[in-house]
PDB file of N, CA and C in Angstrom:
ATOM      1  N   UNK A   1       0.831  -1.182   0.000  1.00  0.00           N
ATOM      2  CA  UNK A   1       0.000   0.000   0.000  1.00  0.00           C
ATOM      3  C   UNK A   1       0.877   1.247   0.000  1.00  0.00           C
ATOM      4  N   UNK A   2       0.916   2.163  -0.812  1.00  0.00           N
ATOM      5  CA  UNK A   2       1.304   3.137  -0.713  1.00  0.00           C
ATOM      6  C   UNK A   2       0.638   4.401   0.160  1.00  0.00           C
ATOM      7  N   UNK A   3      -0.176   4.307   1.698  1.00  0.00           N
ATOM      8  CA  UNK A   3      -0.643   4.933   1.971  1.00  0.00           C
ATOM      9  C   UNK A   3       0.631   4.445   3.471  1.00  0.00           C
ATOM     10  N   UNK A   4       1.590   5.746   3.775  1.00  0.00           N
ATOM     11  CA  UNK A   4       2.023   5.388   4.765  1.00  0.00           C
ATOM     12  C   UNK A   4       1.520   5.337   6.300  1.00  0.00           C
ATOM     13  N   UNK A   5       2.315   4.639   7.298  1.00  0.00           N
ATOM     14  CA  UNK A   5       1.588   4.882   8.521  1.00  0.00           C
ATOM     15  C   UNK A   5       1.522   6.397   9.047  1.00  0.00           C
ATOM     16  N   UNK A   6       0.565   6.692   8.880  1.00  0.00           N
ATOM     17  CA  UNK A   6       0.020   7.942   9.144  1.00  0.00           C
ATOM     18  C   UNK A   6       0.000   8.697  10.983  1.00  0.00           C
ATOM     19  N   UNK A   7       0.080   7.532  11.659  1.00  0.00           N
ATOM     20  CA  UNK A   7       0.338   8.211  12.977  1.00  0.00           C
ATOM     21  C   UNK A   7       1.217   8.374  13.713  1.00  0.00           C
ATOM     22  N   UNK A   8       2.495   8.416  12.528  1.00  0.00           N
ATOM     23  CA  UNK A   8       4.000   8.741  13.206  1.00  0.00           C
ATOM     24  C   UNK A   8       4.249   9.982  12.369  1.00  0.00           C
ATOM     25  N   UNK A   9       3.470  10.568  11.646  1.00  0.00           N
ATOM     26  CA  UNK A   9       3.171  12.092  11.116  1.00  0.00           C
ATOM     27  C   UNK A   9       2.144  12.465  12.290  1.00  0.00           C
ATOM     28  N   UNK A  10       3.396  13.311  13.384  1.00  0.00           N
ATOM     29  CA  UNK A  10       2.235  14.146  14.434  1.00  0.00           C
ATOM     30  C   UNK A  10       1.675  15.073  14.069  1.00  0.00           C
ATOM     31  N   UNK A  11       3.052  15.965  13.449  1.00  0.00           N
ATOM     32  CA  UNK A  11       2.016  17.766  12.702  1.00  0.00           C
ATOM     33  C   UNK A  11       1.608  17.133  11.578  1.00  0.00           C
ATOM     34  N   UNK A  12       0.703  16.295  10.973  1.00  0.00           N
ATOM     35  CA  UNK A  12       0.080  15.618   9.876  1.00  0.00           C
ATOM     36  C   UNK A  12      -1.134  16.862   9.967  1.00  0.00           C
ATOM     37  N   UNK A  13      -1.362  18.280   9.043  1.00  0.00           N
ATOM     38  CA  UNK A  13      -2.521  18.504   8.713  1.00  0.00           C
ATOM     39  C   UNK A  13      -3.493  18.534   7.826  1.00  0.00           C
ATOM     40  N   UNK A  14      -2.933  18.145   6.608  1.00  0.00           N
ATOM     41  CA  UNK A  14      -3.700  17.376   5.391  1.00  0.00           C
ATOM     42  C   UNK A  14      -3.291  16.492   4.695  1.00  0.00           C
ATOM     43  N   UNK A  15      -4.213  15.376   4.376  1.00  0.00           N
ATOM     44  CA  UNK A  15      -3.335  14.476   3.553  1.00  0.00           C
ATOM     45  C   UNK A  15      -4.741  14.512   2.257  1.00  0.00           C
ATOM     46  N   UNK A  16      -4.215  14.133   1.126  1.00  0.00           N
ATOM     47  CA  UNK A  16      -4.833  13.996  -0.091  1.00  0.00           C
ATOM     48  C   UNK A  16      -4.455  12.787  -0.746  1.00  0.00           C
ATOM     49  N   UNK A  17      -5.634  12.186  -1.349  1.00  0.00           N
ATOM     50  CA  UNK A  17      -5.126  10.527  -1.963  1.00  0.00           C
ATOM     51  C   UNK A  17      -6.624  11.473  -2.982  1.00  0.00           C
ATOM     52  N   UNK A  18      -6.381  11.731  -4.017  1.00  0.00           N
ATOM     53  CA  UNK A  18      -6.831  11.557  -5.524  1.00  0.00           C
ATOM     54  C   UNK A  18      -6.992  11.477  -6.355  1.00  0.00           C
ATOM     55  N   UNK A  19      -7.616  10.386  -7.419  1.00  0.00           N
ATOM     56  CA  UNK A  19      -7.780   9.553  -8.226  1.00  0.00           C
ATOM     57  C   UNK A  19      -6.659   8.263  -8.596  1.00  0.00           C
ATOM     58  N   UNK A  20      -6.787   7.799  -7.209  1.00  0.00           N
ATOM     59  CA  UNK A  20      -6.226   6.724  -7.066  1.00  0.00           C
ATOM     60  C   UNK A  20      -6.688   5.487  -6.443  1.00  0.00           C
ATOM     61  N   UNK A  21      -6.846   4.612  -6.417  1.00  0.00           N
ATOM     62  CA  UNK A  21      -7.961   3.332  -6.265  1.00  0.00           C
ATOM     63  C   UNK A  21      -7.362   3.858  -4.614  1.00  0.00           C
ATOM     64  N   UNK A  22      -7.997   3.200  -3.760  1.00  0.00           N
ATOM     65  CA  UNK A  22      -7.405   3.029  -2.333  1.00  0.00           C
ATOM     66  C   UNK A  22      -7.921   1.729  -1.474  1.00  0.00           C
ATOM     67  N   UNK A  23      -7.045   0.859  -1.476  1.00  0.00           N
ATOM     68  CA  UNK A  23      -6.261  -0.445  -1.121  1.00  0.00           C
ATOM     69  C   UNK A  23      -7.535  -0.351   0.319  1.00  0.00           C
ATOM     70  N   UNK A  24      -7.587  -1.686   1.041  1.00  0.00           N
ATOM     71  CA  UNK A  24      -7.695  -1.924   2.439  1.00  0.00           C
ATOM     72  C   UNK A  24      -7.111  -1.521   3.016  1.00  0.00           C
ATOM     73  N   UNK A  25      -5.571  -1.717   2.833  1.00  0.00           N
ATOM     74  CA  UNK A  25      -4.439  -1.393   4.253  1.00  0.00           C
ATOM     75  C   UNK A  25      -4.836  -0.267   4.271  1.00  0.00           C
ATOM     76  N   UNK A  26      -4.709   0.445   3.057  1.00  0.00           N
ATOM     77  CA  UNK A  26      -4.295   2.182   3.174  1.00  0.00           C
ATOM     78  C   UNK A  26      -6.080   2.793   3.578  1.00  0.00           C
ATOM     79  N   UNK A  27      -7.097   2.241   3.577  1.00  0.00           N
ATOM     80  CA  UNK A  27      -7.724   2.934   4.374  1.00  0.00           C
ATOM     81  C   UNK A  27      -8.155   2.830   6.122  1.00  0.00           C
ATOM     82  N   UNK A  28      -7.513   1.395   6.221  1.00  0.00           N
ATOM     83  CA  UNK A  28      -6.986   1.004   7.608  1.00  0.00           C
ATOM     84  C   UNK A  28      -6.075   2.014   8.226  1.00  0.00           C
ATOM     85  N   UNK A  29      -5.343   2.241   7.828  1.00  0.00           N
ATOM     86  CA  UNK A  29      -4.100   2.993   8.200  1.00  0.00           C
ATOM     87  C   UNK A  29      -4.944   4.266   8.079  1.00  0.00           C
ATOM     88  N   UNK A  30      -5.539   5.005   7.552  1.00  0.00           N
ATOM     89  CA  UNK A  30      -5.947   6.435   7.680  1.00  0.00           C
ATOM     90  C   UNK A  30      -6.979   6.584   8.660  1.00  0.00           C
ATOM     91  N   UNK A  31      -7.868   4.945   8.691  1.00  0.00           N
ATOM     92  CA  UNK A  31      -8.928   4.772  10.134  1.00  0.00           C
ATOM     93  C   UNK A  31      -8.353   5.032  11.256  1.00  0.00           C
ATOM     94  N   UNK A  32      -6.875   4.213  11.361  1.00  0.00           N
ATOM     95  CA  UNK A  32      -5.970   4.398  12.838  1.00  0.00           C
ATOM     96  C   UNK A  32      -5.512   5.758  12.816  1.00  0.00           C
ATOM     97  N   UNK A  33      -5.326   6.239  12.047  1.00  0.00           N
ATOM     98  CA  UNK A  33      -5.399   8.087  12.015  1.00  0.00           C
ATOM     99  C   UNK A  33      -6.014   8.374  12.465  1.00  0.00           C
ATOM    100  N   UNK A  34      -7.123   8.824  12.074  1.00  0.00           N
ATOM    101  CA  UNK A  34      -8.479   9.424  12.563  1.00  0.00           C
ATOM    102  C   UNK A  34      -8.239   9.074  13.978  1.00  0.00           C
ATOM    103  N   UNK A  35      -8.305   7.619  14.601  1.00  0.00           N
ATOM    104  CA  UNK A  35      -8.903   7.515  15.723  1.00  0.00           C
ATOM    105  C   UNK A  35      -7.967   7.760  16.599  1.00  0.00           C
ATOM    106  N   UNK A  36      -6.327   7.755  16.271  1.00  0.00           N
ATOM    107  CA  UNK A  36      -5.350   8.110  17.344  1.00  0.00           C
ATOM    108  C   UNK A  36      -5.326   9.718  18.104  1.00  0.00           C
ATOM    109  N   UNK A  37      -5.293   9.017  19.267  1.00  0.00           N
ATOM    110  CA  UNK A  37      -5.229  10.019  20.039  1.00  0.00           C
ATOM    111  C   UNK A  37      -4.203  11.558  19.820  1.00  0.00           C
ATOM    112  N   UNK A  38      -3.418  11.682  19.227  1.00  0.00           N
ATOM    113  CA  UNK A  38      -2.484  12.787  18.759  1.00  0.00           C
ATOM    114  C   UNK A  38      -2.320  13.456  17.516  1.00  0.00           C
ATOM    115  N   UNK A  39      -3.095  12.911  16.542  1.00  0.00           N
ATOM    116  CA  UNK A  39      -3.743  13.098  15.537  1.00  0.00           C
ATOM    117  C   UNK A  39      -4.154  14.720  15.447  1.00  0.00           C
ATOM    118  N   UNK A  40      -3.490  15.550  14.295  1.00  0.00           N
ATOM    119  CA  UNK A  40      -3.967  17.114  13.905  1.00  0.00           C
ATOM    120  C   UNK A  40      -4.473  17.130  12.543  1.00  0.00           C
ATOM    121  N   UNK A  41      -4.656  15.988  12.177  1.00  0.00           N
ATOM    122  CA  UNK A  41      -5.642  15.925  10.414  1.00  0.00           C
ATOM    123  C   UNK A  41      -6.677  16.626  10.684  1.00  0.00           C
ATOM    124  N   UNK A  42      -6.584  18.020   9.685  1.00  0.00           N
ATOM    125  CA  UNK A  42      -8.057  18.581   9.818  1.00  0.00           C
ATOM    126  C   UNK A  42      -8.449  18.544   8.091  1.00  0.00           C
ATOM    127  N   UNK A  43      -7.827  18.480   6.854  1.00  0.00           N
ATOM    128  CA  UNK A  43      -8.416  17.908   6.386  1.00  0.00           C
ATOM    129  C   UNK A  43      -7.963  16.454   5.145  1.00  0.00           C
ATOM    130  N   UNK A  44      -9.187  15.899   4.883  1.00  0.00           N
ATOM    131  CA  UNK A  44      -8.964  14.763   4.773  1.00  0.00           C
ATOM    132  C   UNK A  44      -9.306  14.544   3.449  1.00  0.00           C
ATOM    133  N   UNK A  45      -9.098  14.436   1.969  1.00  0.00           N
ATOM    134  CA  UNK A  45      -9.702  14.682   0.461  1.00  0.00           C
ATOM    135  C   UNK A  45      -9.713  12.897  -0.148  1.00  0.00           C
ATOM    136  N   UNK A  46     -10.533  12.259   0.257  1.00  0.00           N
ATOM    137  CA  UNK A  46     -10.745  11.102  -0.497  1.00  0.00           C
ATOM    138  C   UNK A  46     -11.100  10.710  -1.674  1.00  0.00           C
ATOM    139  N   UNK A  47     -11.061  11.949  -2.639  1.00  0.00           N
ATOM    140  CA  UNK A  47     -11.496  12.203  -3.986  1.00  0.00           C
ATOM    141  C   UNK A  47     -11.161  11.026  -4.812  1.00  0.00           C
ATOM    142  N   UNK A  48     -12.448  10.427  -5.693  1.00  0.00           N
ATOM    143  CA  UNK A  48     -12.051   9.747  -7.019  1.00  0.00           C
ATOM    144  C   UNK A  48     -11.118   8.573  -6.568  1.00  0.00           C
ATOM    145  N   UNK A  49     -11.502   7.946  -4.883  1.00  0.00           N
ATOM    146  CA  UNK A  49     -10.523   6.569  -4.573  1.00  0.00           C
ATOM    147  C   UNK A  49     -11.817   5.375  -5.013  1.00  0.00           C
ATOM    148  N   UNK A  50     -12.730   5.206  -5.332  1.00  0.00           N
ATOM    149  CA  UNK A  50     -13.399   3.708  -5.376  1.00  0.00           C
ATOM    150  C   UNK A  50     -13.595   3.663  -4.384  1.00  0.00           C
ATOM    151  N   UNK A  51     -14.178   4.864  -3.134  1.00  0.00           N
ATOM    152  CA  UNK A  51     -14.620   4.038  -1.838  1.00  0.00           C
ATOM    153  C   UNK A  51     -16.112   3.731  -2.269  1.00  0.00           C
ATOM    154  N   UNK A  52     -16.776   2.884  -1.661  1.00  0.00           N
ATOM    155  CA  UNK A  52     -18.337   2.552  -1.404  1.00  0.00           C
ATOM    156  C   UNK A  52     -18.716   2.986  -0.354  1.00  0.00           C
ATOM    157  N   UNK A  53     -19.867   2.258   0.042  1.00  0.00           N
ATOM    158  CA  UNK A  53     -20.995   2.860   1.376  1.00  0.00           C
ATOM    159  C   UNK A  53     -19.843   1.695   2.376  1.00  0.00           C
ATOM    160  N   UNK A  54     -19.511   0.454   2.343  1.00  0.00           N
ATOM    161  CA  UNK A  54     -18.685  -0.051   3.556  1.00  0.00           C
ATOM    162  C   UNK A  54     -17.321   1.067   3.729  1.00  0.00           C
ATOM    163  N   UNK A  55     -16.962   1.323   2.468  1.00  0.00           N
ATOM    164  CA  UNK A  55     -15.897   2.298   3.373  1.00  0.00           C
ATOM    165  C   UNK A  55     -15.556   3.168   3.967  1.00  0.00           C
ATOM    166  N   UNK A  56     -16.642   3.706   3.183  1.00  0.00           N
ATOM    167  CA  UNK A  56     -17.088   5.292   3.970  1.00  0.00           C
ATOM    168  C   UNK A  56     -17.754   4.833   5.661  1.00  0.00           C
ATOM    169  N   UNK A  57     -18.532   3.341   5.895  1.00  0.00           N
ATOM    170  CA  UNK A  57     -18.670   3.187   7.223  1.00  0.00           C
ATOM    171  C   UNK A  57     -17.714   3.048   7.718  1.00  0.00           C
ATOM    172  N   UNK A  58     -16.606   2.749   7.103  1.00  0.00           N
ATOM    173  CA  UNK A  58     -15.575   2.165   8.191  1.00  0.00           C
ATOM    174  C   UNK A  58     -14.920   4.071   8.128  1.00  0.00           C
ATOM    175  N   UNK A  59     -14.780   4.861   7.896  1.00  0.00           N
ATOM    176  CA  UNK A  59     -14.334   6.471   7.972  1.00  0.00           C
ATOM    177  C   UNK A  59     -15.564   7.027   9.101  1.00  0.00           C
ATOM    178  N   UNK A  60     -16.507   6.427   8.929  1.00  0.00           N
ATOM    179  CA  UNK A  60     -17.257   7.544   9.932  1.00  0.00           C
ATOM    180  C   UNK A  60     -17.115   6.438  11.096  1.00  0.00           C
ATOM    181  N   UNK A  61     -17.068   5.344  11.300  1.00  0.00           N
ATOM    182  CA  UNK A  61     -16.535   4.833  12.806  1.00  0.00           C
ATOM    183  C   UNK A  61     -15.432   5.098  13.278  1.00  0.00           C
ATOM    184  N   UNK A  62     -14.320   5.829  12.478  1.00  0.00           N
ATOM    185  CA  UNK A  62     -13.590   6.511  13.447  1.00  0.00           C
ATOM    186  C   UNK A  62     -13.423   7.537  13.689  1.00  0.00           C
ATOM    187  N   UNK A  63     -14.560   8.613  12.539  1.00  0.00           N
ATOM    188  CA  UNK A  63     -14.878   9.997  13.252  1.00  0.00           C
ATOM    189  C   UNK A  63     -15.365   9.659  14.089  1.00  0.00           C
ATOM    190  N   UNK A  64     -16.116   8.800  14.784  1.00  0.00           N
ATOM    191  CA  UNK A  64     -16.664   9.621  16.060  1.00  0.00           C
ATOM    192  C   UNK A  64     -15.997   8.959  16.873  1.00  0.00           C
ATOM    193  N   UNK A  65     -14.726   8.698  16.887  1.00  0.00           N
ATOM    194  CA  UNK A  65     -13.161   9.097  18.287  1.00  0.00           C
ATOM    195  C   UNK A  65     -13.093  10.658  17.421  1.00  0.00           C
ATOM    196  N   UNK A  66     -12.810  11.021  16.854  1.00  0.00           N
ATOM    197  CA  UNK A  66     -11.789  11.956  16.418  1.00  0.00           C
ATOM    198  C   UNK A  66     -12.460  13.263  16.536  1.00  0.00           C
ATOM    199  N   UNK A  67     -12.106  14.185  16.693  1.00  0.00           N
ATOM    200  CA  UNK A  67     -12.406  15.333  17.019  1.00  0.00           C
ATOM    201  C   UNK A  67     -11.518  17.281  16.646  1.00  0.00           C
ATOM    202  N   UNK A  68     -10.664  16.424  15.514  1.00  0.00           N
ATOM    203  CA  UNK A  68      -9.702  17.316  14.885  1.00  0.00           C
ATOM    204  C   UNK A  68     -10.334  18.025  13.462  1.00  0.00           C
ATOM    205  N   UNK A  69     -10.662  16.594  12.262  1.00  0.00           N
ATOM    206  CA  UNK A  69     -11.128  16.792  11.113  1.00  0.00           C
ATOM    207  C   UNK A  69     -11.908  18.205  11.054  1.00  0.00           C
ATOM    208  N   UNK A  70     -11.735  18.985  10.099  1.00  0.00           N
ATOM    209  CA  UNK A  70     -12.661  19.665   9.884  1.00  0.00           C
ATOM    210  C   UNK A  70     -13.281  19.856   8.498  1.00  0.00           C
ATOM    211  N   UNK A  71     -12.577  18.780   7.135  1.00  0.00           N
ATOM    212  CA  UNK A  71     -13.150  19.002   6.171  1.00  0.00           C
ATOM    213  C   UNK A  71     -12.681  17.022   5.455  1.00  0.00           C
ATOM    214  N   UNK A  72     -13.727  16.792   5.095  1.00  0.00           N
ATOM    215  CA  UNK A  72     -13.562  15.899   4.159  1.00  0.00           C
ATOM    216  C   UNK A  72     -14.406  15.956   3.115  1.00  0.00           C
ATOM    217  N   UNK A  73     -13.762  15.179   1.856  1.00  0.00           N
ATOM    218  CA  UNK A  73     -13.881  15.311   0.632  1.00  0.00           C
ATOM    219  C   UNK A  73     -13.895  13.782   0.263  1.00  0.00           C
ATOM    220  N   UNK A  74     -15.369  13.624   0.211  1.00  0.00           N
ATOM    221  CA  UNK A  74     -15.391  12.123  -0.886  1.00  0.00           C
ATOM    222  C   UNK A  74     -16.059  12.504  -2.460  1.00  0.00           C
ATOM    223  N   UNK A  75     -15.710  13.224  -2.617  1.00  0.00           N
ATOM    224  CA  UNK A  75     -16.279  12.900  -4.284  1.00  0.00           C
ATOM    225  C   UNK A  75     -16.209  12.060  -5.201  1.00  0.00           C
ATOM    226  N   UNK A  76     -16.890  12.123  -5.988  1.00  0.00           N
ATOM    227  CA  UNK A  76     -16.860  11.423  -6.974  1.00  0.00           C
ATOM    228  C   UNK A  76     -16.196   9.456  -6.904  1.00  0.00           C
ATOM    229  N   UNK A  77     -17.043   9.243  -5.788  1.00  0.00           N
ATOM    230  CA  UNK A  77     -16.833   8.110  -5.042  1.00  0.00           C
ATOM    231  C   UNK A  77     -17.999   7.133  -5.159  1.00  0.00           C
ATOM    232  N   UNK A  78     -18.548   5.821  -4.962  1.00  0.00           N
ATOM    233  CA  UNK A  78     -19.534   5.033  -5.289  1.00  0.00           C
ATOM    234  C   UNK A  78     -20.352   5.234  -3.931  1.00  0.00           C
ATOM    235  N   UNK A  79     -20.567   6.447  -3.681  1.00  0.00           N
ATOM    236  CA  UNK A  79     -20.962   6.265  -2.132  1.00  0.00           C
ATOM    237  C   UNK A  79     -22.863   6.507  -2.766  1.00  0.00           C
ATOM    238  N   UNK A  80     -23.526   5.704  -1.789  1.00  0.00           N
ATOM    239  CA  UNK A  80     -25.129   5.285  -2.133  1.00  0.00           C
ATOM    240  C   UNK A  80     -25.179   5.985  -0.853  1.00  0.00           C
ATOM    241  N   UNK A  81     -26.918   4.948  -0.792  1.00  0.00           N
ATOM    242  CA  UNK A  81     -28.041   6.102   0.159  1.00  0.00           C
ATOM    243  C   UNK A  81     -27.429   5.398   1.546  1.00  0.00           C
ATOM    244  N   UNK A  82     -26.863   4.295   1.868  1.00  0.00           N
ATOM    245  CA  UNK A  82     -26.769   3.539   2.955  1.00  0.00           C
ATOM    246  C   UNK A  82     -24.926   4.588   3.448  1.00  0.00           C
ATOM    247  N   UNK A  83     -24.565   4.607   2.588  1.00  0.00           N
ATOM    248  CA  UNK A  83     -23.513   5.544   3.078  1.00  0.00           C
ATOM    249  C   UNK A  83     -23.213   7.447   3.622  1.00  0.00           C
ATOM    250  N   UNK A  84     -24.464   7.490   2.701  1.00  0.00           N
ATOM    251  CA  UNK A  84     -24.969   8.689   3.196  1.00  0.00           C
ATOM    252  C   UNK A  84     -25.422   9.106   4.555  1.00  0.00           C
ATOM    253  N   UNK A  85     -26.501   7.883   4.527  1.00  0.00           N
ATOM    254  CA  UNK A  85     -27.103   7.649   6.163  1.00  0.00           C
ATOM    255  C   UNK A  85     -26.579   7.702   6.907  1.00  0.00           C
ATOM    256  N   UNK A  86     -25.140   6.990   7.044  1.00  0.00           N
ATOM    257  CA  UNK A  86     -23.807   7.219   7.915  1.00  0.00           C
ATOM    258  C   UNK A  86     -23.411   8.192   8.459  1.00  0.00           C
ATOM    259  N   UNK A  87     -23.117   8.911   7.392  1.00  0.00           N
ATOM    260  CA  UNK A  87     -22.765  10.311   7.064  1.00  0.00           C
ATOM    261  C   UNK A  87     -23.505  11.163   7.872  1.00  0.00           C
ATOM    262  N   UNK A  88     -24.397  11.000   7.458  1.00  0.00           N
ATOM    263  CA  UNK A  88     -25.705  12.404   7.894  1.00  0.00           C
ATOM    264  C   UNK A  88     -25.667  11.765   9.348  1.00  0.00           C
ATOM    265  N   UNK A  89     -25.890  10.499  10.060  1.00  0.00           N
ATOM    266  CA  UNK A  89     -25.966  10.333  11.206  1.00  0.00           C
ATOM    267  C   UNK A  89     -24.941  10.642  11.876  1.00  0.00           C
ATOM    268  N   UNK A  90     -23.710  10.930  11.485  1.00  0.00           N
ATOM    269  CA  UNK A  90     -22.621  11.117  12.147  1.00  0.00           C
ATOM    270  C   UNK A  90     -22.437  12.866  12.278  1.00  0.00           C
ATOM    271  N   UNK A  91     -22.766  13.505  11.733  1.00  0.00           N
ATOM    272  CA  UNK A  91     -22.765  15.010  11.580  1.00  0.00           C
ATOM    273  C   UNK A  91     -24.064  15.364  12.042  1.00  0.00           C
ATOM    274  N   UNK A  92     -25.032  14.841  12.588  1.00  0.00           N
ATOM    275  CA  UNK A  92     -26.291  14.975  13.365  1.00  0.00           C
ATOM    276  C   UNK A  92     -26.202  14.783  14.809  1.00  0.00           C
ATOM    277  N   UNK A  93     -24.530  14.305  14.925  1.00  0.00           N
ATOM    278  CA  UNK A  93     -24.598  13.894  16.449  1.00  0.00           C
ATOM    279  C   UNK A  93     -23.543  14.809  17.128  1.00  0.00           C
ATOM    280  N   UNK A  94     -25.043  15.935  17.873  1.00  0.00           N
ATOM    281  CA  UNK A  94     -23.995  17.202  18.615  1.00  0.00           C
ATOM    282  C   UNK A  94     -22.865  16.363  19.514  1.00  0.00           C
ATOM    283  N   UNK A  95     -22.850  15.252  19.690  1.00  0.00           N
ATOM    284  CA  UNK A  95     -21.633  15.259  20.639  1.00  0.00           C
ATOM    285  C   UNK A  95     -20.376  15.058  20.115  1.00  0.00           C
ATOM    286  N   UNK A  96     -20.514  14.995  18.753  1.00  0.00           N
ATOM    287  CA  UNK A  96     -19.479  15.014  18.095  1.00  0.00           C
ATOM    288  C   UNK A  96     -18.909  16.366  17.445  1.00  0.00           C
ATOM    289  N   UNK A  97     -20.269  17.150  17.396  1.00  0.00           N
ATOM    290  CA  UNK A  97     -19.819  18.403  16.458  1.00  0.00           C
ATOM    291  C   UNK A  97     -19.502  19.576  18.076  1.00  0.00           C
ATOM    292  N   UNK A  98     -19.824  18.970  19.837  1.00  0.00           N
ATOM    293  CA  UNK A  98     -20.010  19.590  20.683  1.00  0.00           C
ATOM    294  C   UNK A  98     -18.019  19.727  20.663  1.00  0.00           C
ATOM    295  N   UNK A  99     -17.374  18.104  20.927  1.00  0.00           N
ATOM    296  CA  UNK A  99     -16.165  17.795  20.729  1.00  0.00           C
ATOM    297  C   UNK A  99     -15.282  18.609  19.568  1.00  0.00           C
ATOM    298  N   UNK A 100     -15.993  18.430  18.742  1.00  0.00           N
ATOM    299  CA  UNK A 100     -14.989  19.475  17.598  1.00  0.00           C
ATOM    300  C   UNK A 100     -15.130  20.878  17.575  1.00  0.00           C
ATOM    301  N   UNK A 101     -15.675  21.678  18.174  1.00  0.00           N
ATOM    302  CA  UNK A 101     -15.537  23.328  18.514  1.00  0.00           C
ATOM    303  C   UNK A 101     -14.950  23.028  19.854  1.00  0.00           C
ATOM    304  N   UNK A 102     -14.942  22.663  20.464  1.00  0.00           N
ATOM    305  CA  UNK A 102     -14.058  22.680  21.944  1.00  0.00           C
ATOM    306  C   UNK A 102     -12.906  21.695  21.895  1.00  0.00           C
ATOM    307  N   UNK A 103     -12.516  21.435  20.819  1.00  0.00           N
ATOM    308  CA  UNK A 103     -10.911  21.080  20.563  1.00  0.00           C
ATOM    309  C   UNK A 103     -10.058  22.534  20.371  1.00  0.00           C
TER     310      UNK A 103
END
């Protein structure tokens, strides 16, 4: 995978992967991002990788550890209504958006 381990980049504040397929590992490795505790990714551009609605679930189960992000970008991605739902449920939940203004 060409997506390196991402949580030995501490001042890590944007990373960009687009139009490039994106592997398991390498969205594993950007999940353990998100969810590590020392983590300063605020934003995150998943543009034009082939994610679906499972991958995008597996990105919003570790927004809600994370509390840094402040912009992501899935475009032009296979994301459906079941990934959306995710989405919208995860940005509907003040205790997450309470956590990210009081970071």
């Amino acid at each position: 995978s060409f997506v390196p381990e991402l949580t030995s980049f501490e001042n890590l504040k944007e990373f960009r992967i687009i139009f490039c397929r994106l592997a398991p590992e390498g969205l594993a490795r950007i999940s353990r991002t998100l969810q590590h505790d020392g983590n300063r990714l605020k934003v995150l551009d998943l543009d034009s990788t082939g994610m679906d609605d499972d991958d995008v679930g597996i990105i919003v189960d570790a927004l809600r550890r994370n509390n840094t992000l402040k912009t992501l970008d899935l475009s032009d991605n296979s994301v459906g209504v079941r990934g959306l739902r995710a989405l919208l449920k995860l940005v509907n939940d003040v205790s997450s958006i309470d956590a990210t203004l009081t970071s």
